[in-house]
PDB file of N, CA and C in Angstrom:
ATOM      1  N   UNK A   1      34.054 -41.380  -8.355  1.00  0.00           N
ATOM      2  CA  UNK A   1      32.826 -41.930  -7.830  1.00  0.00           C
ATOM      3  C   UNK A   1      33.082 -43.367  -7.370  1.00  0.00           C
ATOM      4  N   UNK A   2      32.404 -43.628  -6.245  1.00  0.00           N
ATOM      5  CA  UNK A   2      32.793 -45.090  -5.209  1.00  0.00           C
ATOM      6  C   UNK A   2      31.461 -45.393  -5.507  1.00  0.00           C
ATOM      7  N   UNK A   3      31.247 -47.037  -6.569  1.00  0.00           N
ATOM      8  CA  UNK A   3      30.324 -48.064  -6.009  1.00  0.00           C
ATOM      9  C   UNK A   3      30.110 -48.385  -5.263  1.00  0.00           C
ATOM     10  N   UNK A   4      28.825 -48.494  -4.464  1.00  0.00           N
ATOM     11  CA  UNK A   4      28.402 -48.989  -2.824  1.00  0.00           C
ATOM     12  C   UNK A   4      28.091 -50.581  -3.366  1.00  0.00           C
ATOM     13  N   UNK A   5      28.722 -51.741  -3.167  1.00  0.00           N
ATOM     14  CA  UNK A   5      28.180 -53.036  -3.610  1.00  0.00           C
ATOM     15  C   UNK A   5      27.457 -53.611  -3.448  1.00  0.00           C
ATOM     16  N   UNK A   6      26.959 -53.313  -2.526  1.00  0.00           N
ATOM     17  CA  UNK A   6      26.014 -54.119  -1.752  1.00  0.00           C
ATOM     18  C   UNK A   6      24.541 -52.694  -2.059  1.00  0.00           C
ATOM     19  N   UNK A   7      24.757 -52.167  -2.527  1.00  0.00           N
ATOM     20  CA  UNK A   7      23.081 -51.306  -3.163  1.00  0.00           C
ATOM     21  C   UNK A   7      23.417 -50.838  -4.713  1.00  0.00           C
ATOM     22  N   UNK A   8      24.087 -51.815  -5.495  1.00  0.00           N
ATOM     23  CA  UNK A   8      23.982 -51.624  -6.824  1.00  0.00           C
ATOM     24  C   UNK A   8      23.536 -52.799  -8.064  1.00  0.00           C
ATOM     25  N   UNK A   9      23.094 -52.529  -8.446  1.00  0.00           N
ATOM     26  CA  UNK A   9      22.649 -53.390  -9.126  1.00  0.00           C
ATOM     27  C   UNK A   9      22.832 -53.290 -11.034  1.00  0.00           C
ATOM     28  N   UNK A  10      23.624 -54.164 -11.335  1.00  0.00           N
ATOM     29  CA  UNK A  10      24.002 -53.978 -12.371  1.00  0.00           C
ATOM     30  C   UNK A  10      23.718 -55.122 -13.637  1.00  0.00           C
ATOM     31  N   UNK A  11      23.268 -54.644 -14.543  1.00  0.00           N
ATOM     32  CA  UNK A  11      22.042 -55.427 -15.306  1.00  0.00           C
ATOM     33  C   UNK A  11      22.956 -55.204 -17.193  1.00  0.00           C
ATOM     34  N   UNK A  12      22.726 -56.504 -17.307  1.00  0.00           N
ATOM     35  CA  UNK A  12      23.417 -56.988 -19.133  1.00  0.00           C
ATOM     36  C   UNK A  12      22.142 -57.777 -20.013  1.00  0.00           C
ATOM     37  N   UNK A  13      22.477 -56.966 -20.676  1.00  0.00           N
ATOM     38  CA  UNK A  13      21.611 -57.724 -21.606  1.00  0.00           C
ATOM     39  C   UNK A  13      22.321 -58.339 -22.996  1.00  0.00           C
ATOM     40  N   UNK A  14      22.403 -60.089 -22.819  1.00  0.00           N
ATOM     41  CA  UNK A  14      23.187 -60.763 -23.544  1.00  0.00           C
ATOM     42  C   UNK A  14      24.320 -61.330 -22.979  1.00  0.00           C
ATOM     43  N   UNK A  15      24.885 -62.242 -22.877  1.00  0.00           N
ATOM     44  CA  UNK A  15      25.326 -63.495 -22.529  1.00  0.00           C
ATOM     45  C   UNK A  15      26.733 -63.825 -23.331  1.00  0.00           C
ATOM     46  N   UNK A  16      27.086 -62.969 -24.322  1.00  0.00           N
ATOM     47  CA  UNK A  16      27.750 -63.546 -25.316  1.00  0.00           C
ATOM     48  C   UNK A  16      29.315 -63.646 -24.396  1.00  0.00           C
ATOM     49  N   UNK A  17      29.834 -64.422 -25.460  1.00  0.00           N
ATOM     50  CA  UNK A  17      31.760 -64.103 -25.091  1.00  0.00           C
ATOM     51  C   UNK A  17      31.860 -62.959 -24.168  1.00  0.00           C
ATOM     52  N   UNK A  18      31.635 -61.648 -24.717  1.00  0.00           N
ATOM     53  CA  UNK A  18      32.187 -60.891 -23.824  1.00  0.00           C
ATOM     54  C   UNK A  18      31.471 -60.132 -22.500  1.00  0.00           C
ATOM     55  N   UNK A  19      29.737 -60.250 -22.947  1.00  0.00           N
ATOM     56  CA  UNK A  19      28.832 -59.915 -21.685  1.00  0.00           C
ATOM     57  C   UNK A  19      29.002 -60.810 -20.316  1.00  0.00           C
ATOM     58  N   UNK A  20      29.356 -62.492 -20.823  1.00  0.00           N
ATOM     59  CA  UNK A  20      29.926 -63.294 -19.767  1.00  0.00           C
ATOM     60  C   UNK A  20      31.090 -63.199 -19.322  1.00  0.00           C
ATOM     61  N   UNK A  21      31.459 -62.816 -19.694  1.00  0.00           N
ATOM     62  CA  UNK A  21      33.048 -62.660 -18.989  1.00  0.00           C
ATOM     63  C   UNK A  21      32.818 -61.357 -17.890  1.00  0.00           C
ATOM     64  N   UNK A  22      32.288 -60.210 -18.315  1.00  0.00           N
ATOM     65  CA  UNK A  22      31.986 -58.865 -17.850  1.00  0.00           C
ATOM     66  C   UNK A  22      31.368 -59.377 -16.689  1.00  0.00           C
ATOM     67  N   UNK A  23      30.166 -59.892 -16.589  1.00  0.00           N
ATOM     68  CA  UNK A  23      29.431 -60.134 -15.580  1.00  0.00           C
ATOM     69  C   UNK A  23      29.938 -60.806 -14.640  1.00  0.00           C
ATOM     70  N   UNK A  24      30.725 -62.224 -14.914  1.00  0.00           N
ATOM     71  CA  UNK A  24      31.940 -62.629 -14.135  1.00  0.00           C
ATOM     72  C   UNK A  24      32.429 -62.111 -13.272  1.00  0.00           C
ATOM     73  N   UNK A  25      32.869 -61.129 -13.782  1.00  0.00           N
ATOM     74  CA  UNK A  25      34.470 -60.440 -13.056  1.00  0.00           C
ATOM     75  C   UNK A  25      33.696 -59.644 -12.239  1.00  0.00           C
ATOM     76  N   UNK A  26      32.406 -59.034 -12.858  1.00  0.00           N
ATOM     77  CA  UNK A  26      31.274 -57.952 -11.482  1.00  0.00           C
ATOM     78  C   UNK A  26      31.067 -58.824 -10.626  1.00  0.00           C
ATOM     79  N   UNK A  27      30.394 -60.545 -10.323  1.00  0.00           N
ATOM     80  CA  UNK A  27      29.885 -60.881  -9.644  1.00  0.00           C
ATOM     81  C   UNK A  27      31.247 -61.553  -8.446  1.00  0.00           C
ATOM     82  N   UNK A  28      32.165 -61.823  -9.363  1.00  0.00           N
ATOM     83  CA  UNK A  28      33.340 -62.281  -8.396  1.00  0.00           C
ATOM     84  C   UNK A  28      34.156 -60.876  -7.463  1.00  0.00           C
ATOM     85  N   UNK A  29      34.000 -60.025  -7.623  1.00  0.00           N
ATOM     86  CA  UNK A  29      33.961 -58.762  -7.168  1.00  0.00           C
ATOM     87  C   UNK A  29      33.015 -58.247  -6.177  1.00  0.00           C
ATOM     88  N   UNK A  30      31.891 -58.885  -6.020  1.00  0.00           N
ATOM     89  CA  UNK A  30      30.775 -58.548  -5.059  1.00  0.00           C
ATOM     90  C   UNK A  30      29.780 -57.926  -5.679  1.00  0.00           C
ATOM     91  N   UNK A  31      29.513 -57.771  -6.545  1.00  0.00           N
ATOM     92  CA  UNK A  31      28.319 -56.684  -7.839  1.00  0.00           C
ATOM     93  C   UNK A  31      27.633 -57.826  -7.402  1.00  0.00           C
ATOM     94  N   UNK A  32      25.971 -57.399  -7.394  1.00  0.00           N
ATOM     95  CA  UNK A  32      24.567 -57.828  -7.924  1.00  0.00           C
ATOM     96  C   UNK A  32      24.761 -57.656  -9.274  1.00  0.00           C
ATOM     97  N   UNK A  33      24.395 -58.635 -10.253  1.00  0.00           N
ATOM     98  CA  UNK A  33      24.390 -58.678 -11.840  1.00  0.00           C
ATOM     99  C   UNK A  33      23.119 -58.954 -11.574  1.00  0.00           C
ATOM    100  N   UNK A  34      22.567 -58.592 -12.592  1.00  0.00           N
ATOM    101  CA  UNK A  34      21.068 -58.835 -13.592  1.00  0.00           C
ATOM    102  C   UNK A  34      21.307 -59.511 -14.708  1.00  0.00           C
ATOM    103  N   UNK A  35      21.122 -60.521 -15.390  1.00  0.00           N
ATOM    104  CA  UNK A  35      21.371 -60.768 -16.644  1.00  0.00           C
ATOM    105  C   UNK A  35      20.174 -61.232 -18.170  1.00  0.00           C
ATOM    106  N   UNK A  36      19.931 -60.691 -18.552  1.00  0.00           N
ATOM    107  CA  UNK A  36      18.650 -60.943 -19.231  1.00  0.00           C
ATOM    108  C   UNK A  36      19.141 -61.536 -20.701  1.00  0.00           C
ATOM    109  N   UNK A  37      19.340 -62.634 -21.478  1.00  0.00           N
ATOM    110  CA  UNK A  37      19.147 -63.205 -22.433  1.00  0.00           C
ATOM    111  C   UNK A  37      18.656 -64.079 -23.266  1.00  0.00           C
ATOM    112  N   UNK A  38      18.320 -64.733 -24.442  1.00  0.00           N
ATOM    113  CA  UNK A  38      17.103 -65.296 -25.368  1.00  0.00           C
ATOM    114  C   UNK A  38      17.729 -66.860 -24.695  1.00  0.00           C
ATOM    115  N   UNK A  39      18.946 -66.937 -24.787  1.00  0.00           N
ATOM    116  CA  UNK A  39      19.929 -68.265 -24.435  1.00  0.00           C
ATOM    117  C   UNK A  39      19.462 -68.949 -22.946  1.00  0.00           C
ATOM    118  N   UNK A  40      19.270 -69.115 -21.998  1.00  0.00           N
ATOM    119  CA  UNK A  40      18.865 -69.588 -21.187  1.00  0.00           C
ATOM    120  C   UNK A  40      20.106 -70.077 -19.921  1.00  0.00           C
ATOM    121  N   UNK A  41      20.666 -70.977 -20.906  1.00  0.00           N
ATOM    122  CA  UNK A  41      22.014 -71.805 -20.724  1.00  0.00           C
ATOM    123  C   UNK A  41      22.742 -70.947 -20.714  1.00  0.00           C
ATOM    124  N   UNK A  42      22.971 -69.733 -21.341  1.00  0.00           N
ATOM    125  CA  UNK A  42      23.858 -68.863 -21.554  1.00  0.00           C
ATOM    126  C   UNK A  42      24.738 -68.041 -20.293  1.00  0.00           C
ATOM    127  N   UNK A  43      23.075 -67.628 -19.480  1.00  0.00           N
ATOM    128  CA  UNK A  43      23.195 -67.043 -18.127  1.00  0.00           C
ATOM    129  C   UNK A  43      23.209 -67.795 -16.731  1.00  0.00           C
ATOM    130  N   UNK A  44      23.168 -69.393 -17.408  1.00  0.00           N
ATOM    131  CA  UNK A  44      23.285 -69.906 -15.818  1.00  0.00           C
ATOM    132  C   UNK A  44      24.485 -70.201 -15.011  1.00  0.00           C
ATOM    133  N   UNK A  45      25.764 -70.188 -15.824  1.00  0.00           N
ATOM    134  CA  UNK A  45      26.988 -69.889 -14.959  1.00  0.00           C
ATOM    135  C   UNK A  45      27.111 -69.171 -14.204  1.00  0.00           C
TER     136      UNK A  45
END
């Protein structure tokens, strides 16, 4: 199965060590991330 990047949207919930790193590597890749956590600061990188 082929991700279309540009019509996916991919959503974390939590920020930690390893949800940030994950989301990272999706958004430097071309992914839409969603990121929803209590931290604020957490998700603004």
């Amino acid at each position: 199965m082929t991700l279309n990047k540009e019509n996916t949207l991919i959503g974390f919930i939590g920020a930690g060590v390893m949800g940030k790193s994950m989301a990272a590597n999706l958004l430097k890749s071309g992914f839409q991330v969603m990121v929803n956590t209590r931290t604020k600061a957490k998700a603004d990188p």
